[in-house]
Protein backbone atom coordinates (compact mmCIF):
# COMPACT_ATOMS: atom_id res chain seq x y z
CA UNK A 1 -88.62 46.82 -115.44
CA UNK A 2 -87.91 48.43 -112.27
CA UNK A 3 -88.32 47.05 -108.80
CA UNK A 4 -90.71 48.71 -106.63
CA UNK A 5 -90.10 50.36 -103.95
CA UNK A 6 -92.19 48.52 -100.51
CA UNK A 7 -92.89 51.89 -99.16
CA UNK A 8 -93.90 53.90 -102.13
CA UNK A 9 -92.43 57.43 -102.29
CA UNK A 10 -91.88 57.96 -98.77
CA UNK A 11 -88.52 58.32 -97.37
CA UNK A 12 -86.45 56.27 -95.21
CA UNK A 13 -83.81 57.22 -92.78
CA UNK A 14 -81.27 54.98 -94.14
CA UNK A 15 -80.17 54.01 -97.85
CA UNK A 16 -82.27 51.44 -100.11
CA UNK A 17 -80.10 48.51 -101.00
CA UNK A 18 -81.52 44.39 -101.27
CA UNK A 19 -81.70 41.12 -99.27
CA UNK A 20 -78.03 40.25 -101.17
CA UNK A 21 -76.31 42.92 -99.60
CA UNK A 22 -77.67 41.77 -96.03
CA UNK A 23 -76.87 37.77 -96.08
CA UNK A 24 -76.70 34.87 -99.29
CA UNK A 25 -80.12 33.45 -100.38
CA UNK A 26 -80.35 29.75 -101.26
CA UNK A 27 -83.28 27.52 -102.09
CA UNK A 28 -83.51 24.12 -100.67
CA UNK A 29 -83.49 20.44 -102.62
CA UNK A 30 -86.29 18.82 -104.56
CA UNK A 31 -87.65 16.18 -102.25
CA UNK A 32 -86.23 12.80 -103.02
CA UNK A 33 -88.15 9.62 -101.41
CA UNK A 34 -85.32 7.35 -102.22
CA UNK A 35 -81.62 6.63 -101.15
CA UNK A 36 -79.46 6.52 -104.32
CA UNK A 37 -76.78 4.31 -102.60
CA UNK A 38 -74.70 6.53 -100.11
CA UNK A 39 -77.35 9.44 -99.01
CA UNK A 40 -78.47 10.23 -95.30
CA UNK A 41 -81.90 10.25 -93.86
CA UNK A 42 -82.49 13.91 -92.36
CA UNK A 43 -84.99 15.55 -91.05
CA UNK A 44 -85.70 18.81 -93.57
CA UNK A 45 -87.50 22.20 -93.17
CA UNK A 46 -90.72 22.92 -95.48
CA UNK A 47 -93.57 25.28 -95.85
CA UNK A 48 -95.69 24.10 -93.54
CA UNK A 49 -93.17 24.53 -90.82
CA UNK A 50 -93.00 28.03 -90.97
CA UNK A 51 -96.34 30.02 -90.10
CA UNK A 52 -97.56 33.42 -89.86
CA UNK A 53 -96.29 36.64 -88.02
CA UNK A 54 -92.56 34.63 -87.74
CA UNK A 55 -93.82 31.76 -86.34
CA UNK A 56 -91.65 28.19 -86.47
CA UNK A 57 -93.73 25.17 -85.85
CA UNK A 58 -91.60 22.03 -85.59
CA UNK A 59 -93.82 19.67 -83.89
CA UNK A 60 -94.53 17.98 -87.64
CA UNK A 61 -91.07 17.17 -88.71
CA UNK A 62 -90.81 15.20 -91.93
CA UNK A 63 -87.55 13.27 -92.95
CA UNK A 64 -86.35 12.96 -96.35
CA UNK A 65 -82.69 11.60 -98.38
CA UNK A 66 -79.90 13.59 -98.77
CA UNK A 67 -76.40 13.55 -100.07
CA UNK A 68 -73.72 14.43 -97.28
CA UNK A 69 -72.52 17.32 -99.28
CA UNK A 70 -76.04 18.25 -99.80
CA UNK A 71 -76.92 17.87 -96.00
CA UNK A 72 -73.12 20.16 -95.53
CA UNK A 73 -74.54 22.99 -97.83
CA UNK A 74 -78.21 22.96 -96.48
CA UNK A 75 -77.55 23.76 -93.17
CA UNK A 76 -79.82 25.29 -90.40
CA UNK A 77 -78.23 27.16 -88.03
CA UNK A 78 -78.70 30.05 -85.43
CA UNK A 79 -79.01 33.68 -87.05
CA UNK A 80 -80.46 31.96 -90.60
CA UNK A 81 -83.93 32.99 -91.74
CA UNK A 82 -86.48 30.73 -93.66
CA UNK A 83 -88.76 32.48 -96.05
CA UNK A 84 -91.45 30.47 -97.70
CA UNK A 85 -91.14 30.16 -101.68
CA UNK A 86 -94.45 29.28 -102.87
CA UNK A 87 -97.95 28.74 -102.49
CA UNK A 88 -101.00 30.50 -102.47
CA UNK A 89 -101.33 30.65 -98.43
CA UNK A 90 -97.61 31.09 -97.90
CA UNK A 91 -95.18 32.48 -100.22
CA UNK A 92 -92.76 34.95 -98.77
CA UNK A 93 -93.55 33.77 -94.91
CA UNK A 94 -90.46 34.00 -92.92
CA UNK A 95 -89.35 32.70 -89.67
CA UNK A 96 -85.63 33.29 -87.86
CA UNK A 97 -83.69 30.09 -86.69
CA UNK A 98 -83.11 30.57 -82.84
CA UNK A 99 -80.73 27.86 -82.69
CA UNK A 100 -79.26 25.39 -84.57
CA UNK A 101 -80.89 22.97 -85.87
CA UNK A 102 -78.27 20.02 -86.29
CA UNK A 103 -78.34 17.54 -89.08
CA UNK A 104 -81.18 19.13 -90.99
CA UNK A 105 -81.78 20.25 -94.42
CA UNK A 106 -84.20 22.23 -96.12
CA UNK A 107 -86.71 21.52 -98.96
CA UNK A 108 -87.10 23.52 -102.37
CA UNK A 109 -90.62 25.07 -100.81
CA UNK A 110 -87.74 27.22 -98.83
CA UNK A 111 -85.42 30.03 -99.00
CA UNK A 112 -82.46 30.28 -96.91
CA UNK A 113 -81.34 33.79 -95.94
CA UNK A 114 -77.41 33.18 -94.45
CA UNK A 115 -76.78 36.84 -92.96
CA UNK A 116 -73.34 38.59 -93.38
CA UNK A 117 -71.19 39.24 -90.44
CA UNK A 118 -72.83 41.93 -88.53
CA UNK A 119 -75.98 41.84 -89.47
CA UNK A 120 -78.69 40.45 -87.84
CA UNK A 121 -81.45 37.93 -89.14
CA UNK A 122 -84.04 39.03 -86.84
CA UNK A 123 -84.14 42.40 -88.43
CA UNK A 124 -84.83 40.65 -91.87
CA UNK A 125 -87.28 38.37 -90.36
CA UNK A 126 -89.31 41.34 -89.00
CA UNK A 127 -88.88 43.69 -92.05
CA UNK A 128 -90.23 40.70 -94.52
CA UNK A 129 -92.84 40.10 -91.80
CA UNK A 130 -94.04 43.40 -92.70
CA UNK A 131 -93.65 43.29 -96.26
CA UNK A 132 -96.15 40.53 -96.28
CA UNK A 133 -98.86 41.84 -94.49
CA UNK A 134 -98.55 45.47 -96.50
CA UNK A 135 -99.19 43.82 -99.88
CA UNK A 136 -95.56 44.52 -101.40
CA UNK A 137 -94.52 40.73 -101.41
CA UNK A 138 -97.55 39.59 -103.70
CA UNK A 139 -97.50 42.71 -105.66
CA UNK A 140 -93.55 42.02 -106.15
CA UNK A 141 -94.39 38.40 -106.91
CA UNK A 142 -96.60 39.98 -109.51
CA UNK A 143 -99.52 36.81 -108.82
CA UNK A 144 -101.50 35.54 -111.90
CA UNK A 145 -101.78 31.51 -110.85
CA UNK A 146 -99.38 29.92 -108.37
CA UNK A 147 -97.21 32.20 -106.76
CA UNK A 148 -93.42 32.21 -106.41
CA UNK A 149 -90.55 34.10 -104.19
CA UNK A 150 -87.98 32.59 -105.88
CA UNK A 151 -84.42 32.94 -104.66
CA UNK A 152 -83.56 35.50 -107.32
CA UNK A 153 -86.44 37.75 -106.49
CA UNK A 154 -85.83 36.90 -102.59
CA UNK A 155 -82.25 38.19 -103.22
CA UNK A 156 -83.50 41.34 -104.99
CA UNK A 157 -86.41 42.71 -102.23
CA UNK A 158 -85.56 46.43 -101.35
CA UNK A 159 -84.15 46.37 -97.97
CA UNK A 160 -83.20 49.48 -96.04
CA UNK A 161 -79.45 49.37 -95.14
CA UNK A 162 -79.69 49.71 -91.26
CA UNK A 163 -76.21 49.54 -89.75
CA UNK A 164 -75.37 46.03 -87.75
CA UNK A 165 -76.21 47.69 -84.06
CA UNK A 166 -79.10 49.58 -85.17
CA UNK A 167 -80.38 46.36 -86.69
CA UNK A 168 -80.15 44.52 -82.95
CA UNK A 169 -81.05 47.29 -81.32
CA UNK A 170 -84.44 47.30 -83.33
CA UNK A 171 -84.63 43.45 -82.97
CA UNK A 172 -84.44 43.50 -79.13
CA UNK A 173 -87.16 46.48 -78.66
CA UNK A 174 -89.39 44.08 -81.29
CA UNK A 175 -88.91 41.04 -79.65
CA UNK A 176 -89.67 42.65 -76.32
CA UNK A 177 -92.86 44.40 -77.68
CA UNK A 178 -94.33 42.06 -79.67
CA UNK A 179 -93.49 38.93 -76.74
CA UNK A 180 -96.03 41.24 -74.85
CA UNK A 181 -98.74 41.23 -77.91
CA UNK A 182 -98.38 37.85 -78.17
CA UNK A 183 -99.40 37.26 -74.77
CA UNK A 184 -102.23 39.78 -74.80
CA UNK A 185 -103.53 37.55 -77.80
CA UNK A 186 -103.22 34.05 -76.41
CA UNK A 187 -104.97 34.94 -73.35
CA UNK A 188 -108.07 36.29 -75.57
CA UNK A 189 -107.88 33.54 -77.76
CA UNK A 190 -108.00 30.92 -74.46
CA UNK A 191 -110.82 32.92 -73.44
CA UNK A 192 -112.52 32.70 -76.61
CA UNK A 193 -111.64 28.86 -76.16
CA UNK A 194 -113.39 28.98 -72.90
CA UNK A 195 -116.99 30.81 -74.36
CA UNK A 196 -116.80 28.26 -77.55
CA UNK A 197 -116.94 25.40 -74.79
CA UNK A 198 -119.76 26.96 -72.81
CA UNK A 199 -121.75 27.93 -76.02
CA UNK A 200 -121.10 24.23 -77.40
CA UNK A 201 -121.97 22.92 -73.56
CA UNK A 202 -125.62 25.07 -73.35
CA UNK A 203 -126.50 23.60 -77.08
CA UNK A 204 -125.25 20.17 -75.92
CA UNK A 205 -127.79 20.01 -72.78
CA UNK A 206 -130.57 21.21 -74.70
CA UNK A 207 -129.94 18.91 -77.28
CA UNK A 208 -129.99 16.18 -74.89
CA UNK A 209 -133.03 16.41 -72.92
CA UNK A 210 -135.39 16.96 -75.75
CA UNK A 211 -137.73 14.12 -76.59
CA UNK A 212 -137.21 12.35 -79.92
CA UNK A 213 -140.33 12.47 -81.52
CA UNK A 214 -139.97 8.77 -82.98
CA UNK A 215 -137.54 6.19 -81.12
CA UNK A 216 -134.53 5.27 -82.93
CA UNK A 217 -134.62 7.81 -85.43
CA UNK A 218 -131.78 8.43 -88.43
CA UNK A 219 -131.19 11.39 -90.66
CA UNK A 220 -132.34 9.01 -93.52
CA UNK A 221 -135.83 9.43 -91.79
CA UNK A 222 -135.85 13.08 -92.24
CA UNK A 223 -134.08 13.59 -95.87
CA UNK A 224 -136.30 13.75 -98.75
CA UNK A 225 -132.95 13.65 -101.61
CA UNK A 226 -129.25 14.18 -101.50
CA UNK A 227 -127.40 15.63 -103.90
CA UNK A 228 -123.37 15.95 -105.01
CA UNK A 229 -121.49 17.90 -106.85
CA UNK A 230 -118.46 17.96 -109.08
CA UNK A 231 -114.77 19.44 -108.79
CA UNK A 232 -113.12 20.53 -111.74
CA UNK A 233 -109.81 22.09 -112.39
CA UNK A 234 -110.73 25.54 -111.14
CA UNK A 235 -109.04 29.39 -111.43
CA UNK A 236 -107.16 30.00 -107.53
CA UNK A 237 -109.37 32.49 -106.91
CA UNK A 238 -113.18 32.75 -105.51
CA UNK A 239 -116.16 34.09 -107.49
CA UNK A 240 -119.45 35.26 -106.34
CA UNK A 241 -121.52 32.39 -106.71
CA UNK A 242 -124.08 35.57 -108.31
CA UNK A 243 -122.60 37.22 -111.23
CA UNK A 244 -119.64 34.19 -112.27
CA UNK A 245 -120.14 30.81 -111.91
CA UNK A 246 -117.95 29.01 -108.64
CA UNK A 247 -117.66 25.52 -107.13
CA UNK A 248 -117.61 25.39 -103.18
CA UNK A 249 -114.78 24.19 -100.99
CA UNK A 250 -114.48 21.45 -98.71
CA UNK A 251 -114.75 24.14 -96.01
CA UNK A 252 -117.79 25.66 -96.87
CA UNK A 253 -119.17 24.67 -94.50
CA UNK A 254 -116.99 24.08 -91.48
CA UNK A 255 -118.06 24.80 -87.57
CA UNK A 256 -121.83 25.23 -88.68
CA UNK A 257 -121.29 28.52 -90.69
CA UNK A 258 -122.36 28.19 -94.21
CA UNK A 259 -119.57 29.98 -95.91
CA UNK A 260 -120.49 31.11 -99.61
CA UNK A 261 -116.69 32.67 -100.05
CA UNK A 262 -114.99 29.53 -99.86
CA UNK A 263 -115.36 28.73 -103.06
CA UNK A 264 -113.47 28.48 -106.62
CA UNK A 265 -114.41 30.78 -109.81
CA UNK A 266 -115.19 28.08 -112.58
CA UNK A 267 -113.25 28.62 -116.27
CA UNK A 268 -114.96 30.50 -118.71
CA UNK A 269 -114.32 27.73 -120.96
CA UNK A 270 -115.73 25.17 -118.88
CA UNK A 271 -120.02 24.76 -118.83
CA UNK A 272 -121.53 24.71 -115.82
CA UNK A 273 -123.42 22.73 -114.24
CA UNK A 274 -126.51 24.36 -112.73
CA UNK A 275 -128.21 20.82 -111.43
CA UNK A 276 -125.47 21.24 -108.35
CA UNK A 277 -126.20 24.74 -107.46
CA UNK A 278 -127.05 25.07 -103.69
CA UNK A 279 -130.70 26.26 -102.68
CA UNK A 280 -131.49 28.27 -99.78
CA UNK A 281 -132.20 26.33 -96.70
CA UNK A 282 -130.34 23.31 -97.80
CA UNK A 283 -127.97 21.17 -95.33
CA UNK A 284 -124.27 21.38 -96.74
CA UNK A 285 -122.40 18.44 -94.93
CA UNK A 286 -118.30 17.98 -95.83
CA UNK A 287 -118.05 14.21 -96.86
CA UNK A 288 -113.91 14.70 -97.23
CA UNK A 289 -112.07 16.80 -94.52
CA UNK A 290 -110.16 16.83 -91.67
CA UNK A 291 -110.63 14.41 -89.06
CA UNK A 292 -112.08 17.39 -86.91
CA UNK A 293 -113.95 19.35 -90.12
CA UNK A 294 -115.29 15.58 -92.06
CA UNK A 295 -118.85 15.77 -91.41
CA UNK A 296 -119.33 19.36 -90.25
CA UNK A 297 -122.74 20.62 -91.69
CA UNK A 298 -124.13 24.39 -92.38
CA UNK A 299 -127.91 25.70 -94.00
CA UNK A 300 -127.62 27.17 -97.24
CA UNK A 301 -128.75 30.86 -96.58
CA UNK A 302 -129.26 33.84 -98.97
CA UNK A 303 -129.25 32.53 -103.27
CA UNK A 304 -126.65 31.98 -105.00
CA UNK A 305 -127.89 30.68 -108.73
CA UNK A 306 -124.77 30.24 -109.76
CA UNK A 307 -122.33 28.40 -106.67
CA UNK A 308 -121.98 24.83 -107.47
CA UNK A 309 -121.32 21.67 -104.99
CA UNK A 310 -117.97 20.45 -105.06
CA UNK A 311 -117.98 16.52 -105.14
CA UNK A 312 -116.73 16.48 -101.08
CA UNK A 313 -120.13 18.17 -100.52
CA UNK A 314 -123.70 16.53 -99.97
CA UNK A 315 -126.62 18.89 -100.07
CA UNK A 316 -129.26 17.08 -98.47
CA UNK A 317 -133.45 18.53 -98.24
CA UNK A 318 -134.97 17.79 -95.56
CA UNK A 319 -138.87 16.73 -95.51
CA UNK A 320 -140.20 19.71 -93.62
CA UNK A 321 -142.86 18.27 -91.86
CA UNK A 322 -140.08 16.52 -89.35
CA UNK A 323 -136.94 18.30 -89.33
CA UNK A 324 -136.04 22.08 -89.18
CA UNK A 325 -132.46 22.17 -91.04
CA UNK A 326 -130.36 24.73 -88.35
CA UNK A 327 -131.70 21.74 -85.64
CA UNK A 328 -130.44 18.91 -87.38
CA UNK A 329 -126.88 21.25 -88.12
CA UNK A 330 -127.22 20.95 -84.33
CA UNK A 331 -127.42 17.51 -84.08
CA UNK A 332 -124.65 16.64 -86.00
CA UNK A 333 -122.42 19.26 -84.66
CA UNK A 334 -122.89 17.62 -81.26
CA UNK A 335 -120.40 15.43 -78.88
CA UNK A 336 -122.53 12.45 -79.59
CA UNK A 337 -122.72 12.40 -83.08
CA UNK A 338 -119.48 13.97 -83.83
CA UNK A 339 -117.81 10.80 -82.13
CA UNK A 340 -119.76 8.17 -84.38
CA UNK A 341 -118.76 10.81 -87.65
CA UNK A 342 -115.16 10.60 -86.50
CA UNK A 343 -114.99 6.94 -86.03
CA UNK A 344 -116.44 6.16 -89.47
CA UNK A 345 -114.28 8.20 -91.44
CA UNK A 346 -111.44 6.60 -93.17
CA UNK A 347 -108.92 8.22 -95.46
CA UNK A 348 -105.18 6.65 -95.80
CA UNK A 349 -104.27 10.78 -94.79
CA UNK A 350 -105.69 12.33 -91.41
CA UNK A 351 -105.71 15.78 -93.40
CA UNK A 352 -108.34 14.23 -95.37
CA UNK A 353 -110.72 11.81 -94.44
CA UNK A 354 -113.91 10.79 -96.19
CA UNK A 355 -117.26 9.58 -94.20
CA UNK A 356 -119.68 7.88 -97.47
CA UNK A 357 -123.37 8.87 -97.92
CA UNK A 358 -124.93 5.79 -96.11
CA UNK A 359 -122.53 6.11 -93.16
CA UNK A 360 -123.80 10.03 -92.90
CA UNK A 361 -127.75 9.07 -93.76
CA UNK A 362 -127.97 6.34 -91.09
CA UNK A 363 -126.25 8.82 -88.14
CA UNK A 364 -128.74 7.76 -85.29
CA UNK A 365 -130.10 11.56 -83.97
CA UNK A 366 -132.68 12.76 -81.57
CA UNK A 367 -135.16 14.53 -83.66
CA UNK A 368 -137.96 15.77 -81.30
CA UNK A 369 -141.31 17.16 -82.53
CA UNK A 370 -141.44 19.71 -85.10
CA UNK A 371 -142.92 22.46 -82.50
CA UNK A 372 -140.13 21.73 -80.62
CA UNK A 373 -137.47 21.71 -82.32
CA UNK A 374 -138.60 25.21 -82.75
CA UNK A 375 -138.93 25.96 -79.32
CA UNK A 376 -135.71 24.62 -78.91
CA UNK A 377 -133.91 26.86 -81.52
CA UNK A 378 -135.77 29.98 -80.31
CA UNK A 379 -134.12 29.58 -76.75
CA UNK A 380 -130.81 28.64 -77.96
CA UNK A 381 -130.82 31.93 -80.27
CA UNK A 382 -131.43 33.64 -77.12
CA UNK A 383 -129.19 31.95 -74.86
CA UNK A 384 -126.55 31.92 -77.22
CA UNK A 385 -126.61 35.36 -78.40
CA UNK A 386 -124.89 37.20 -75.26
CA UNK A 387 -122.01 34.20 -75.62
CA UNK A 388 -121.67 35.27 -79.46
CA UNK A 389 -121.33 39.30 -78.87
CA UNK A 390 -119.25 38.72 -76.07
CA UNK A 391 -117.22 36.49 -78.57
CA UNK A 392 -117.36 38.55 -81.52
CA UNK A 393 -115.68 41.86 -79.13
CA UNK A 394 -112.73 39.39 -77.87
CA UNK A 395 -112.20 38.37 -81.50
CA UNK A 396 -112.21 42.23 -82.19
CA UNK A 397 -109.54 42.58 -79.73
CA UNK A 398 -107.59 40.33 -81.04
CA UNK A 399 -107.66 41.67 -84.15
CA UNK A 400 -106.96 44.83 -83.45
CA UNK A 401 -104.03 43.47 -81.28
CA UNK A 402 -102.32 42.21 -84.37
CA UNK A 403 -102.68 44.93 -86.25
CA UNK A 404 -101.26 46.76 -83.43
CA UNK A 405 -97.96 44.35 -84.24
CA UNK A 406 -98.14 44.53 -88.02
CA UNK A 407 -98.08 48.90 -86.96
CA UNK A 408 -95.16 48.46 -84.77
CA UNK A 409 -93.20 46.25 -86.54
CA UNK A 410 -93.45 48.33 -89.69
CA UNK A 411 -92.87 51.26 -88.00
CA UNK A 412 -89.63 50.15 -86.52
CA UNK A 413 -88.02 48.27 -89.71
CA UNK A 414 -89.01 51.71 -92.00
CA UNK A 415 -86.74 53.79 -89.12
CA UNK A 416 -90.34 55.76 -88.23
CA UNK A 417 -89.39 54.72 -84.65
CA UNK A 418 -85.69 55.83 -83.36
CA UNK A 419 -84.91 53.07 -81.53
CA UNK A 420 -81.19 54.31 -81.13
CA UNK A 421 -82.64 57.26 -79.20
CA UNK A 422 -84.88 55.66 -77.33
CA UNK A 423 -87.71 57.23 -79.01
């Protein structure tokens, strides 16, 4: 079977060879817990450390035994390049070393790319870059279930055969051009920070000064059942909760937003179970997240007859003659409440905590009247709208920002930019 080609039929200034020819590809060790008598304790490169769009995040280092031969042959060093090996999320993400990174190793989630003399690892950092977000690595990878870039196929990517200066020459104009992207996006994201804070602030005040219809009230008060669901081995992939049969994600519904999509197709040889289906107008609340996401409740809009709870999900129906659902989503997405939600989760992992169903059913929360509470939701729709447009067309921007990069960076790894003429 014959490799395809990342750019289809169209053709490149310079000839087509692969990653081999530009630098030696090798993957990382298994992880090993234990010492076996003479290993070293070294801190080791893994998926997680390397992000999107080239990104190296080493604030989470994690440390783990290796042989001193090992620890000599799985270097890190300036001019290498880390490509992710599997994993839905991150398979084929790559990162270039800046510097070297002494006495560490590198775990079996990662490729090492060891450039030849004269070339240059920034080039193959950018070109795989753009790879990714065109589609051709998971198309190469040829995806069914769990997804691997495996040091063979690493070594056998189509890779234009730039010469060494033309290589740093495009390197330089990319790390110029996109250093000035990446600014234009972190300032939009800060300010999107910045209207998150004042929309959370206006909710937070109204919140506040309402009157609680009965003194000393608890979501128990105001929940007529709760219900949870179940989490079988699911297919990778989401269904439409419509047509196939799915079980929701943890993060259905995180930041208030009831998110149908995040979900998991169910088996075909697995029978569903339509007593956990979500109804319309139900509260969703995460009982196993993050220490930031545990908690985190959203209403059920639109039907779904066939999107099942997951067993980290409560759906809870509230008794509609004292709570409207969206207010209560308000309640427990506030300061107050998210402080007492955060404190009672426990979990022997802070990526995933667990908060029980009597610690979320006797939250204290200010439930005003009815009429109210209505009231209440009417002005923060209005209130709140301007803040959301005015997020929504930064979050645009930003978007449109990085596709701007993903353009340029393509454009100047597939020679459609001469760089050597200053074009």
């Amino acid at each position: 079977m014959s490799t395809p080609r990342p750019w289809g039929d169209a053709q490149l200034p310079w000839m087509m060879g692969q990653v081999k020819h530009l630098g030696r590809v090798t993957l990382g060790k298994m992880l090993q817990t234990k010492d076996t008598g003479d290993d070293v304790l070294a801190p080791y490169m893994r998926a997680a450390n390397v992000q999107p769009d080239g990104v190296l995040a080493l604030d989470d280092v994690k440390e783990m035994w290796f042989s001193s031969r090992e620890l000599d042959d799985l270097t890190l060093q300036q001019g290498d390049v880390v490509v992710v090996e599997g994993g839905q999320g991150g398979f084929g993400r790559a990162a270039y070393i800046s510097g070297n990174l002494a006495g560490w190793g590198f775990q079996n989630s990662i490729n090492r790319v060891r450039p030849e003399a004269g070339h240059d690892g920034r080039f193959l950092t950018y070109y795989l870059i753009a790879l990714r977000a065109t589609g051709f690595v998971r198309r190469y990878c040829n995806v069914v279930s769990m997804p691997h870039l495996t040091a063979e196929k690493l070594a056998t990517v189509p890779l234009p055969l730039a010469s060494g200066p033309e290589q740093t020459a495009i390197a330089d104009r990319l790390d110029r051009e996109t250093a000035h992207i990446d600014e234009l996006i972190a300032a939009q994201e800060r300010f999107v920070g910045r209207l998150q804070e004042r929309k959370q602030a206006v909710v937070e005040h109204a919140l506040a000064t309402a009157e609680p219809a009965v003194p000393d009230t608890r979501l128990k008060h105001v929940v007529c059942s709760v219900r949870q669901g179940w989490s079988p081995q699911c297919l990778p992939w989401p269904g439409d909760g419509v047509q196939t049969w799915a079980v929701l994600k943890a993060g259905a519904a995180n930041h208030g937003v009831f998110r149908p999509e995040e979900n998991k197709e169910l088996p075909a040889e697995l029978e569903p179970r339509p007593s956990t289906v979500v109804r319309p107008g139900e509260l969703v609340v995460s009982r196993a997240n993050t220490r930031d996401l545990v908690g985190s409740a959203a209403v059920v809009t639109g039907n779904y007859p066939r999107l099942m709870l997951s067993d980290k999900l409560y759906a809870l129906n509230l008794d509609a003659s004292k709570a409207v659902p969206r207010y209560v989503a308000h309640l427990l997405a506030s300061r107050r409440v998210r402080d007492l939600i955060e404190m009672a989760a426990s979990g022997a992992s802070a990526s995933m905590l667990n908060i029980s169903r009597d610690e979320i059913l006797n939250l204290p929360l200010n439930v005003p009247l009815l009429e109210e509470q209505s009231r209440n939701l009417k002005h923060l729709d209005q209130v709140t709208a301007e803040i959301d447009s005015l997020i929504a067309k930064t979050q645009r921007h930003v978007e449109l920002a990085k596709e701007r990069r993903i353009a340029l960076i393509t454009a100047a790894v597939t020679g459609q930019i001469d760089i050597m003429k200053g074009a």
